[in-house]
Protein backbone atom coordinates (compact mmCIF):
# COMPACT_ATOMS: atom_id res chain seq x y z
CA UNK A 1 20.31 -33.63 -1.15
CA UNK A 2 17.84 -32.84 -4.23
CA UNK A 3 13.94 -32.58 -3.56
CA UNK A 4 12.62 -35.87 -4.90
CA UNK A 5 8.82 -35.69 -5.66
CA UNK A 6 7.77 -39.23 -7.13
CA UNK A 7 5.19 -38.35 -10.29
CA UNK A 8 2.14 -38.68 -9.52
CA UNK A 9 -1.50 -38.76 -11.14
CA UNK A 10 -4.63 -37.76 -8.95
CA UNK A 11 -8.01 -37.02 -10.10
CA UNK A 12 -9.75 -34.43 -8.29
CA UNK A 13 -13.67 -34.88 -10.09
CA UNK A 14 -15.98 -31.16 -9.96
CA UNK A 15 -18.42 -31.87 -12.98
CA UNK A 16 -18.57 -34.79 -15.64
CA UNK A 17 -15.03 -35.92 -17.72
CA UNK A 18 -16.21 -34.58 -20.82
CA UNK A 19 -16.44 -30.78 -19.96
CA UNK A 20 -13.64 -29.02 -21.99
CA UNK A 21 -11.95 -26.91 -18.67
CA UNK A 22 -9.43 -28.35 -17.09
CA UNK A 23 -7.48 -27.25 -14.55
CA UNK A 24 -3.67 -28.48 -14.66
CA UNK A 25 -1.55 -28.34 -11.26
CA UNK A 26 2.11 -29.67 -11.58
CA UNK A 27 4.31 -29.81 -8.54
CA UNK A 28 7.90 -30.49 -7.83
CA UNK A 29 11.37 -29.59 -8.01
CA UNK A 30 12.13 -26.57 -10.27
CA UNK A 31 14.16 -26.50 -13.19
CA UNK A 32 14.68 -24.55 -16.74
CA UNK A 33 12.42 -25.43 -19.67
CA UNK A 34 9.56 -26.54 -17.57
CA UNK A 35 7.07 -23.94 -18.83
CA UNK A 36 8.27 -24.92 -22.41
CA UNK A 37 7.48 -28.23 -22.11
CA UNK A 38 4.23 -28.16 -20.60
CA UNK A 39 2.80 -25.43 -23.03
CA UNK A 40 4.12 -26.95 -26.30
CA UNK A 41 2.10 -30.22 -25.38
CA UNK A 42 -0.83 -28.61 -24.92
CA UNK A 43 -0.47 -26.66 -28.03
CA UNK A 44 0.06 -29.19 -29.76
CA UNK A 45 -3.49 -31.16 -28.32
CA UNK A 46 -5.11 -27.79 -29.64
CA UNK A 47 -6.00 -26.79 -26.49
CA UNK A 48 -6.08 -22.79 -25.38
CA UNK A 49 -5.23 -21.23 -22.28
CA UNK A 50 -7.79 -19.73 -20.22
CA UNK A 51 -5.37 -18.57 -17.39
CA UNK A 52 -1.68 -19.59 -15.66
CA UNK A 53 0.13 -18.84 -12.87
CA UNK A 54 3.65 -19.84 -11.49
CA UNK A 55 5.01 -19.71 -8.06
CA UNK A 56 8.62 -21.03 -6.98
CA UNK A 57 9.40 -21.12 -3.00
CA UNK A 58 12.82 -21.61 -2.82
CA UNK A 59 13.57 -24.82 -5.33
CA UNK A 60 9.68 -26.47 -5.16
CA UNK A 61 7.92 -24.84 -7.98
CA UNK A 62 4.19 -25.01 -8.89
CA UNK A 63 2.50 -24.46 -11.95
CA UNK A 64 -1.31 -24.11 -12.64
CA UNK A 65 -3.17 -23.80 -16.11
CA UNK A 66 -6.59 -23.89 -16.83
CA UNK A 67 -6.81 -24.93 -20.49
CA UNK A 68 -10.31 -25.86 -22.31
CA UNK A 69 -10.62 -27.32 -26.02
CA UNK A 70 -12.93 -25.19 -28.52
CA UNK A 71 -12.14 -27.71 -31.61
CA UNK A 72 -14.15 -30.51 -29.40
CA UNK A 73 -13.69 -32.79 -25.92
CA UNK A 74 -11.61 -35.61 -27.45
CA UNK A 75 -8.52 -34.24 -27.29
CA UNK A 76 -8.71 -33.86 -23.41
CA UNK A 77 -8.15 -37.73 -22.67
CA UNK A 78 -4.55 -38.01 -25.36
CA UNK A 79 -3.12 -34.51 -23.58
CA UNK A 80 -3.69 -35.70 -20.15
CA UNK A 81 -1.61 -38.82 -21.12
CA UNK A 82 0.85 -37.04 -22.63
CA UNK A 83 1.43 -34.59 -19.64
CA UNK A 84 1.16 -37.50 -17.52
CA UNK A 85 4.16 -39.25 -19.42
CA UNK A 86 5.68 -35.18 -19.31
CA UNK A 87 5.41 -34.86 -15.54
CA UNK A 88 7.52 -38.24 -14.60
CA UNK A 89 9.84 -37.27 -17.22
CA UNK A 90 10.45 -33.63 -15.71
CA UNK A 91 10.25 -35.03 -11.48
CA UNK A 92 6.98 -33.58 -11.18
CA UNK A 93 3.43 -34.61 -9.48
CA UNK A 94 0.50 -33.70 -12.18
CA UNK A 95 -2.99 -32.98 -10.70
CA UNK A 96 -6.08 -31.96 -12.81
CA UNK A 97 -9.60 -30.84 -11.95
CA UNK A 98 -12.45 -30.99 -14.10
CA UNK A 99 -14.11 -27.06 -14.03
CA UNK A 100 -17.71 -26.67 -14.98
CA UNK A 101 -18.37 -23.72 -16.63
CA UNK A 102 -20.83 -22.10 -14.12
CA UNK A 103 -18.31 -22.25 -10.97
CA UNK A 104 -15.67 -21.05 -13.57
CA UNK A 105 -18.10 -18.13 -13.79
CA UNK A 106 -19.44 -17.51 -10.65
CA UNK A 107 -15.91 -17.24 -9.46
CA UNK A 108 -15.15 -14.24 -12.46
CA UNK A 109 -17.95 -12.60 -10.49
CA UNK A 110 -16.21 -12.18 -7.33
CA UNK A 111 -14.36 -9.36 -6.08
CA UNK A 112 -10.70 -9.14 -5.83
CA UNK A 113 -8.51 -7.23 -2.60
CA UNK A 114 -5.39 -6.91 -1.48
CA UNK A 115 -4.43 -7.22 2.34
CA UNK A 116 -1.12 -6.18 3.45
CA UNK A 117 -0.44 -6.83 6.44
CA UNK A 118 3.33 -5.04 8.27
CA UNK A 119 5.31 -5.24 10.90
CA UNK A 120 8.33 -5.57 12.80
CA UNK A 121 7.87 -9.43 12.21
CA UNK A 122 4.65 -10.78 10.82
CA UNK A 123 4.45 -14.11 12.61
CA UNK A 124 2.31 -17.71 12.77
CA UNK A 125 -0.20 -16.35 15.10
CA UNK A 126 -0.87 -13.08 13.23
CA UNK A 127 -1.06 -14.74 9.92
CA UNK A 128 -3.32 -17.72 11.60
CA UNK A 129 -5.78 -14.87 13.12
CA UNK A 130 -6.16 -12.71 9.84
CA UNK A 131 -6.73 -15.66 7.74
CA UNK A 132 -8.97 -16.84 10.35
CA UNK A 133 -11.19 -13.60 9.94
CA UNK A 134 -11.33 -13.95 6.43
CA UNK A 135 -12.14 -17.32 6.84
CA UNK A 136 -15.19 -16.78 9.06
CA UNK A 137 -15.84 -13.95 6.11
CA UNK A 138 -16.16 -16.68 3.40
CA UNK A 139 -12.98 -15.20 1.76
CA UNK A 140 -10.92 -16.73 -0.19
CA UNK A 141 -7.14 -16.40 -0.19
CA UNK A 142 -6.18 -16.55 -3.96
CA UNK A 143 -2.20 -15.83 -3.67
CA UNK A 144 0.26 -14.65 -0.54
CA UNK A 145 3.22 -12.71 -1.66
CA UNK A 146 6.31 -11.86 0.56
CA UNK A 147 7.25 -8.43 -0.12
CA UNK A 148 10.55 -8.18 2.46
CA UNK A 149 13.92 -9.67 2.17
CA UNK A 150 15.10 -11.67 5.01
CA UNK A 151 13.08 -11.58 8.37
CA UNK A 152 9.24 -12.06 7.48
CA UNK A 153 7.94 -8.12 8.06
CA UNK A 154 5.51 -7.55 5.31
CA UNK A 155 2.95 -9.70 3.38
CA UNK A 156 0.37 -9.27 0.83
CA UNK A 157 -2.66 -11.07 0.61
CA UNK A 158 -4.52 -11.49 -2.93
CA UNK A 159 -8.37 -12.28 -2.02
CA UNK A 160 -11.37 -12.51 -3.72
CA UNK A 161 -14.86 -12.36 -1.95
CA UNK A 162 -18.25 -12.48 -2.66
CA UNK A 163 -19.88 -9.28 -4.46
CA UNK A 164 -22.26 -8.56 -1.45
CA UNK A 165 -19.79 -9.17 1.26
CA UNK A 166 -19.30 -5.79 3.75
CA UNK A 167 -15.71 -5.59 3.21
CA UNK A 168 -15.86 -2.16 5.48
CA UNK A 169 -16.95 -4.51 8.34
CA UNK A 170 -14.14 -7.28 7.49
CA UNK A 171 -11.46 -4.42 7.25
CA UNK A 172 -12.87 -3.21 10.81
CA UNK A 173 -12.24 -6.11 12.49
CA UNK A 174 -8.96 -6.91 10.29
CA UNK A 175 -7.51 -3.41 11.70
CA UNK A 176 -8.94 -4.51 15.40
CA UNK A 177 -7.13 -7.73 15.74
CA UNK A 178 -3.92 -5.81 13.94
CA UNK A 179 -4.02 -3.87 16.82
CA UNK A 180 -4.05 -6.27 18.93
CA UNK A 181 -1.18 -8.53 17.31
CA UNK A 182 1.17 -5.37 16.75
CA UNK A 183 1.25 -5.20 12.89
CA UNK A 184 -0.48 -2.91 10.52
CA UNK A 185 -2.95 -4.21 7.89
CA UNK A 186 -4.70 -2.57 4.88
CA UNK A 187 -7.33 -3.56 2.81
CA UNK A 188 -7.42 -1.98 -0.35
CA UNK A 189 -9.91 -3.02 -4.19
CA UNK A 190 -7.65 -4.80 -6.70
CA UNK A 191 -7.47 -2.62 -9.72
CA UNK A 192 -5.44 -0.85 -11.60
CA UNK A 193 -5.70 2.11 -9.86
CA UNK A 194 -3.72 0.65 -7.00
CA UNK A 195 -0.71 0.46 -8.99
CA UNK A 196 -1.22 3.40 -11.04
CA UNK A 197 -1.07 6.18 -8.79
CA UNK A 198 0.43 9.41 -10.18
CA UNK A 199 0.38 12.13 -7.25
CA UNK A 200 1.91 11.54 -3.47
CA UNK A 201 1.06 14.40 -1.03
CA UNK A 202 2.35 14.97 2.45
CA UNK A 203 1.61 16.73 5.16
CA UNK A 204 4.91 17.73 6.61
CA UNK A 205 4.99 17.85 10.68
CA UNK A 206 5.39 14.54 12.38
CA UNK A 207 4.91 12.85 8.52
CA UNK A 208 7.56 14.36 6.10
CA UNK A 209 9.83 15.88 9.30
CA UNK A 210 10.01 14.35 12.80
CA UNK A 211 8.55 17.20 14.98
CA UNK A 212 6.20 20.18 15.20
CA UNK A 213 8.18 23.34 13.77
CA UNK A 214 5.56 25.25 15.48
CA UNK A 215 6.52 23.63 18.83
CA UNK A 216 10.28 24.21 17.94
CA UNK A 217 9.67 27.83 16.94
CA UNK A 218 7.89 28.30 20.90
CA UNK A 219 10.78 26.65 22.50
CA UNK A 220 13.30 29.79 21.30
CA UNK A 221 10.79 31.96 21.79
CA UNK A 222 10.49 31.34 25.13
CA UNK A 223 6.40 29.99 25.18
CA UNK A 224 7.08 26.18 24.10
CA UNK A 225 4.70 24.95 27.05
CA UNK A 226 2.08 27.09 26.10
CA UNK A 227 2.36 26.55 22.36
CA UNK A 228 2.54 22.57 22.84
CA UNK A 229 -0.45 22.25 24.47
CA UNK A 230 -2.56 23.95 21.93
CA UNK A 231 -0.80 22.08 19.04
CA UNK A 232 -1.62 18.42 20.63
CA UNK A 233 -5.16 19.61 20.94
CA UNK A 234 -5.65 21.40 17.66
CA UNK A 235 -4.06 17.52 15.99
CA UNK A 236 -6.39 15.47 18.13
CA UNK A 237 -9.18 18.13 16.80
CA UNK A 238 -10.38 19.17 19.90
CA UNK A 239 -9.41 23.20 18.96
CA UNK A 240 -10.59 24.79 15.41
CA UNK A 241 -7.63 24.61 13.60
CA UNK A 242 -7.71 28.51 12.55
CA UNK A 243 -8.22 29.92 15.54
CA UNK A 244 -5.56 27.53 17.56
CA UNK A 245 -2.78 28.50 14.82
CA UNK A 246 -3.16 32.15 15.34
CA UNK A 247 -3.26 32.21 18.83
CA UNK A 248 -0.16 29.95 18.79
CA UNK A 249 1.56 32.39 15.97
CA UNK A 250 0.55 35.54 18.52
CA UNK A 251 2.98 33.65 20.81
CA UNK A 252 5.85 34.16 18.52
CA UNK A 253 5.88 38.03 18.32
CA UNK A 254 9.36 39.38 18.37
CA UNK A 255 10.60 35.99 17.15
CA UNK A 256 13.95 36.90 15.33
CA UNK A 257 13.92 35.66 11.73
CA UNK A 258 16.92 33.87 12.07
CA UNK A 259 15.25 31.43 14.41
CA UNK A 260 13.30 29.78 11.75
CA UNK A 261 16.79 29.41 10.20
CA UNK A 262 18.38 27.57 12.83
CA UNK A 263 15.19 25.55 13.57
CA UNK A 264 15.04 24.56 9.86
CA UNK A 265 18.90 23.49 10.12
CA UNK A 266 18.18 21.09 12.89
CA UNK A 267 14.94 19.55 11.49
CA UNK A 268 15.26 15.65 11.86
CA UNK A 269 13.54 14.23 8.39
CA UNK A 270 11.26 11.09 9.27
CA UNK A 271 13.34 7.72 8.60
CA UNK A 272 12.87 6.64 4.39
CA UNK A 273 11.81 9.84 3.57
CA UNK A 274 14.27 10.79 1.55
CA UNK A 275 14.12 7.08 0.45
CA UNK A 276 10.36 7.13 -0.27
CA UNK A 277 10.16 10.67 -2.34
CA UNK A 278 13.66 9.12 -4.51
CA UNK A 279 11.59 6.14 -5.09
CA UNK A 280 8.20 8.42 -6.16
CA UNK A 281 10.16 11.01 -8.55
CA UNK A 282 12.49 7.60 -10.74
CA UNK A 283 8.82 5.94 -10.91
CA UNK A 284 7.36 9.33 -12.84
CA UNK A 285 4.90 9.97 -9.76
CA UNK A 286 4.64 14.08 -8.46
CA UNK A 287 5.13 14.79 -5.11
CA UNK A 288 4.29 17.99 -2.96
CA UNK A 289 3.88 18.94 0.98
CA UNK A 290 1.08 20.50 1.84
CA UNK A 291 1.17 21.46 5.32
CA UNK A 292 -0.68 23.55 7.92
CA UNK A 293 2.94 25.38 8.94
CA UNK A 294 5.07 27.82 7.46
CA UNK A 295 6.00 28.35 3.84
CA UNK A 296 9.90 29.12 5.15
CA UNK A 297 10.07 25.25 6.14
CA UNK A 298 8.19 23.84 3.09
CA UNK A 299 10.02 25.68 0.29
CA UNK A 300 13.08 24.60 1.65
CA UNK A 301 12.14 20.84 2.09
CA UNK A 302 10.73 21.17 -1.56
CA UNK A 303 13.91 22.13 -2.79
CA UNK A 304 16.16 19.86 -0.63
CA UNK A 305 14.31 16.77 -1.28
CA UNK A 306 13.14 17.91 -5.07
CA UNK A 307 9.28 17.77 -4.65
CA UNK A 308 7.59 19.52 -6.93
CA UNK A 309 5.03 21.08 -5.05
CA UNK A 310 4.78 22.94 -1.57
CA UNK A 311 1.85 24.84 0.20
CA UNK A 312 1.54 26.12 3.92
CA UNK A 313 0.87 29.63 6.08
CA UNK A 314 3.17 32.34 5.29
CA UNK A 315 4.77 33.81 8.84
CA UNK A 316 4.77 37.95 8.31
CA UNK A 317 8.19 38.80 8.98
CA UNK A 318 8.67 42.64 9.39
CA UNK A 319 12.42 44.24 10.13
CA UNK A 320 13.78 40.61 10.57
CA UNK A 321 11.21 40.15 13.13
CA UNK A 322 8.34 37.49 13.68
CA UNK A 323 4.86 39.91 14.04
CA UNK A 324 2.69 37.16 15.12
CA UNK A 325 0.20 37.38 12.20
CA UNK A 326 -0.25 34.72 9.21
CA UNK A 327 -0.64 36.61 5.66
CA UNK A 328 -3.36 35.09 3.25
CA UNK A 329 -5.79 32.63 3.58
CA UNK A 330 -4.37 29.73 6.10
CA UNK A 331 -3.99 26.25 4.78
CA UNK A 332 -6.90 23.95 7.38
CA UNK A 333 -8.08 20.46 6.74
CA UNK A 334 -10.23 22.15 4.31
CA UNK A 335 -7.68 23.70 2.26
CA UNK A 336 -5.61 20.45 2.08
CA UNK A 337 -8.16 18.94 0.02
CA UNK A 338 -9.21 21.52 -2.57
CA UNK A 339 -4.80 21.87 -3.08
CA UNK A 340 -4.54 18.04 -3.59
CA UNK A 341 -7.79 18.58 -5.86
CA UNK A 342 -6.02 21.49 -8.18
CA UNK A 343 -2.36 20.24 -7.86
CA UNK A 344 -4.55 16.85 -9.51
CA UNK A 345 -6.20 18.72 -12.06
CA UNK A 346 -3.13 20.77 -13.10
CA UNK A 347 -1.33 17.77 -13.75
CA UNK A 348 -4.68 15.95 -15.56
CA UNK A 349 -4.41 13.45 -12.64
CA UNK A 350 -7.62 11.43 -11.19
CA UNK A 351 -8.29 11.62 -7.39
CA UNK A 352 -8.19 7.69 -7.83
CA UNK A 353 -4.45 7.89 -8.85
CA UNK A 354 -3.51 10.09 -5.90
CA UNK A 355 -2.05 9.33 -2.28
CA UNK A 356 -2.16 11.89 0.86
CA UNK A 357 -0.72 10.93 3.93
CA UNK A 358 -0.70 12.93 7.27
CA UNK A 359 -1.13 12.29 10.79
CA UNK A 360 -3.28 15.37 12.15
CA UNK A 361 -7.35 15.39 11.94
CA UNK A 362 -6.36 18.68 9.92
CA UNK A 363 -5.46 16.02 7.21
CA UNK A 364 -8.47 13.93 7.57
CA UNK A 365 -10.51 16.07 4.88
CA UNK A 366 -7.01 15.19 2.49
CA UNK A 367 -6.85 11.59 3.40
CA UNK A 368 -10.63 11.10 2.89
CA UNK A 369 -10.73 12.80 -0.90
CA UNK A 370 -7.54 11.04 -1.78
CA UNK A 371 -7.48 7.42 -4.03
CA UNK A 372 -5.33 6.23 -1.00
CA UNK A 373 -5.07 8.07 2.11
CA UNK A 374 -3.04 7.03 4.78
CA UNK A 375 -2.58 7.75 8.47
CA UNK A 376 1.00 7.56 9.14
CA UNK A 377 1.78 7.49 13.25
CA UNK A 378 -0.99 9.18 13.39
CA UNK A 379 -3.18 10.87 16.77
CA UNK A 380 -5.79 8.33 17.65
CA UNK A 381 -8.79 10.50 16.40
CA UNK A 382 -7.08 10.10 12.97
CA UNK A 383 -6.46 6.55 13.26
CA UNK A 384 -10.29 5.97 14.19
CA UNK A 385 -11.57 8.25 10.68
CA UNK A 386 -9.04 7.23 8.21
CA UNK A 387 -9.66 3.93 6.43
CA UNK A 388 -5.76 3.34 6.38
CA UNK A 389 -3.25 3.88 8.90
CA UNK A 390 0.20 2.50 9.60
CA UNK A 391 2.41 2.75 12.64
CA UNK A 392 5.84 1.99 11.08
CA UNK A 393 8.90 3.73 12.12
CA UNK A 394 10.30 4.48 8.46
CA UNK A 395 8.19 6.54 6.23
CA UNK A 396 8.86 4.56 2.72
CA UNK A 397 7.12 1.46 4.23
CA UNK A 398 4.35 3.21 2.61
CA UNK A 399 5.83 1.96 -0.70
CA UNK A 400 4.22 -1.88 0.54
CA UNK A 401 0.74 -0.65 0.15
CA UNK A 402 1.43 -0.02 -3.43
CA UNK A 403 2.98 -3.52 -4.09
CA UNK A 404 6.46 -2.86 -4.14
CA UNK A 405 8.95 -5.39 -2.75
CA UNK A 406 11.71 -4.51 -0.75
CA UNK A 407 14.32 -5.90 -3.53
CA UNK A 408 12.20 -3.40 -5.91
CA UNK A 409 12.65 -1.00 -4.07
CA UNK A 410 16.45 -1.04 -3.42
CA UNK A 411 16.70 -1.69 -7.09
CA UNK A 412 14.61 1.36 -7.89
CA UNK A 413 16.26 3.54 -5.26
CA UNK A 414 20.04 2.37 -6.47
């Protein structure tokens, strides 16, 4: 049976009748030529159109415009009978609001975010408690977008709050009752920038590659216990990351080189990987790994999944056997930044435009000089420093926090 909304008129008074911004709301059942309609009546008034926006949820559609009249206020009175006269014609309910022109500015003046909030399923209580913190935060919610198909696992927020709001306090206790609720949320300025990033770079152990080649590389060589232990302390950063990864490369003397072939052969890539770099290269964006492992690994994930750049340790191999030294200088949290800084300046890229994502506190130094840096499953140390982190199971969920839909992304990704 066909939506029936009976056309309506309310009023809906903010300053006196005879200001010239008004804002026009029509509601109702959707249908072609609407948009035509409305805006060739209000051209023909003489009015112009300060902004517009169109959502349609399922068949109900609704339409905003805020128009104002610079050849004088009589014209307002005529147009909003003739839209009136419009509205039953077309099935819809036509609300306008007067707009003075000081809250029409004072709202210009405040600042715009996006929240997304994922997860396996993004419910009524974890929308009702985020809103509810941005409520208590005098925030208002200008636009929510659903960016999955199906089952309700991703959602973006448009905000805007007030200039001298502590948004690094709101996003604190945004990520706190996240937590708690089992989805991920990020808070991230509304700008250009967010869309026009340019440079994605990985780390590649437990981010581009399910597991710790280092640990894998123990566990032939006969020391995995040993090596393990000093990995999961060096990624929490309880060890200088140096000095753990040449005592843990000392454990692999006498390592055949062969083993890193047959460890490489068996490397599980993280879930939407493969997905997520496809995605990156048809969108014009450079990718690269830059890891704190071994150059064997990297240069082959480089050329399997067509990155364009790779950086990490180089393992001295002597007579087809492992030595146990690194050659060159080795690639720390340190290091990781000032690559992402040159691989941005060799491609005339801004640090604003660029993305790192890891999941050690080696990456930390990456994630924090990075435009977006993300914590992806990351140790709890990391989770703590890095201003975003998700704990998603497929790696090109990423992809959300730059505003792509799912249907984009399949479309994209053919």
């Amino acid at each position: 049976m066909p939506l029936e909304c009976p056309p309506q008129l309310s009023f809906r008074k903010a300053a006196p009748l005879d200001h010239k911004m008004i804002l026009l709301t029509l509601i109702g059942p959707d249908r072609t030529g609407i948009i035509a309609a409305v805006t060739g009546q209000i051209a023909a008034a003489g009015a112009r159109i300060r902004d517009i926006e169109q959502t349609v949820t399922h068949t109900l559609l609704s339409l905003s415009v805020l128009i104002d009249f610079p050849t004088g206020e009589s014209d307002q009175k005529p147009l909003i009978k003739e839209l009136l006269f419009l509205a039953k014609e077309l099935g819809l309910d036509l609300d306008f609001q007067v707009i003075g022109e000081a809250e029409y500015r004072r709202k210009s003046t405040r600042h715009a975010y996006v929240v997304t909030i994922l997860g396996g399923e993004v419910n009524a209580a974890s929308l009702a408690r985020i809103s509810g913190i941005l409520a208590d935060h005098a925030v208002n919610i200008e636009r929510i977008s659903k960016l999955t198909q199906g089952q309700l696992r991703c959602v973006e927020f448009l905000i805007t709050t007030a200039p001298d709001l502590d948004v690094k306090v709101m996003t604190r206790k945004l990520l706190n009752a996240g937590a708690g609720l089992g989805v991920d949320i990020a808070v991230q300025k509304e700008s250009l920038y967010r869309r026009a990033k340019r440079l994605v770079v990985m780390d590649m152990d437990s981010t581009l590659i399910q597991i710790e080649v280092i640990d894998e590389l123990a566990r032939v060589a006969g020391v995995g216990e040993q090596v393990a232990g000093i990995t999961e302390r060096a990624m929490n950063g309880e060890l200088d990351f140096q000095g753990s990864l040449r005592e843990r490369v000392a454990l692999l003397k006498g390592l055949p080189a062969e083993a890193l072939e047959q460890v490489y052969r068996n490397i599980p890539l993280t879930p939407g990987a493969r997905n997520l770099v496809t995605i990156l290269k048809r969108l014009g964006y450079k990718t690269a790994v830059i890891s704190g492992g071994f150059k064997f690994f990297t240069d082959r994930l480089k050329a399997d999944l067509g990155l364009d750049y790779a950086y990490a340790n180089q393992l001295e191999i002597v007579d087809g056997m492992v030595t146990g030294a690194v050659l060159g200088p080795i690639v720390d949290g340190a290091r990781k930044a000032r690559l992402l800084e040159e691989i941005a300046e060799k491609e005339g890229i801004t640090l604003d435009q660029t993305i790192a994502i890891g999941d050690g506190a080696n990456d930390l130094p990456m994630l924090g000089k990075a435009g977006l840096g993300i914590a992806f499953n990351a140790k709890a140390r990391v989770r703590e420093q890095a201003d975003f982190h998700i704990n998603q199971q497929n790696l090109d969920s990423i992809l959300y926090l730059l505003g792509l839909s799912e249907r984009e992304m399949a479309e994209i990704a053919g």
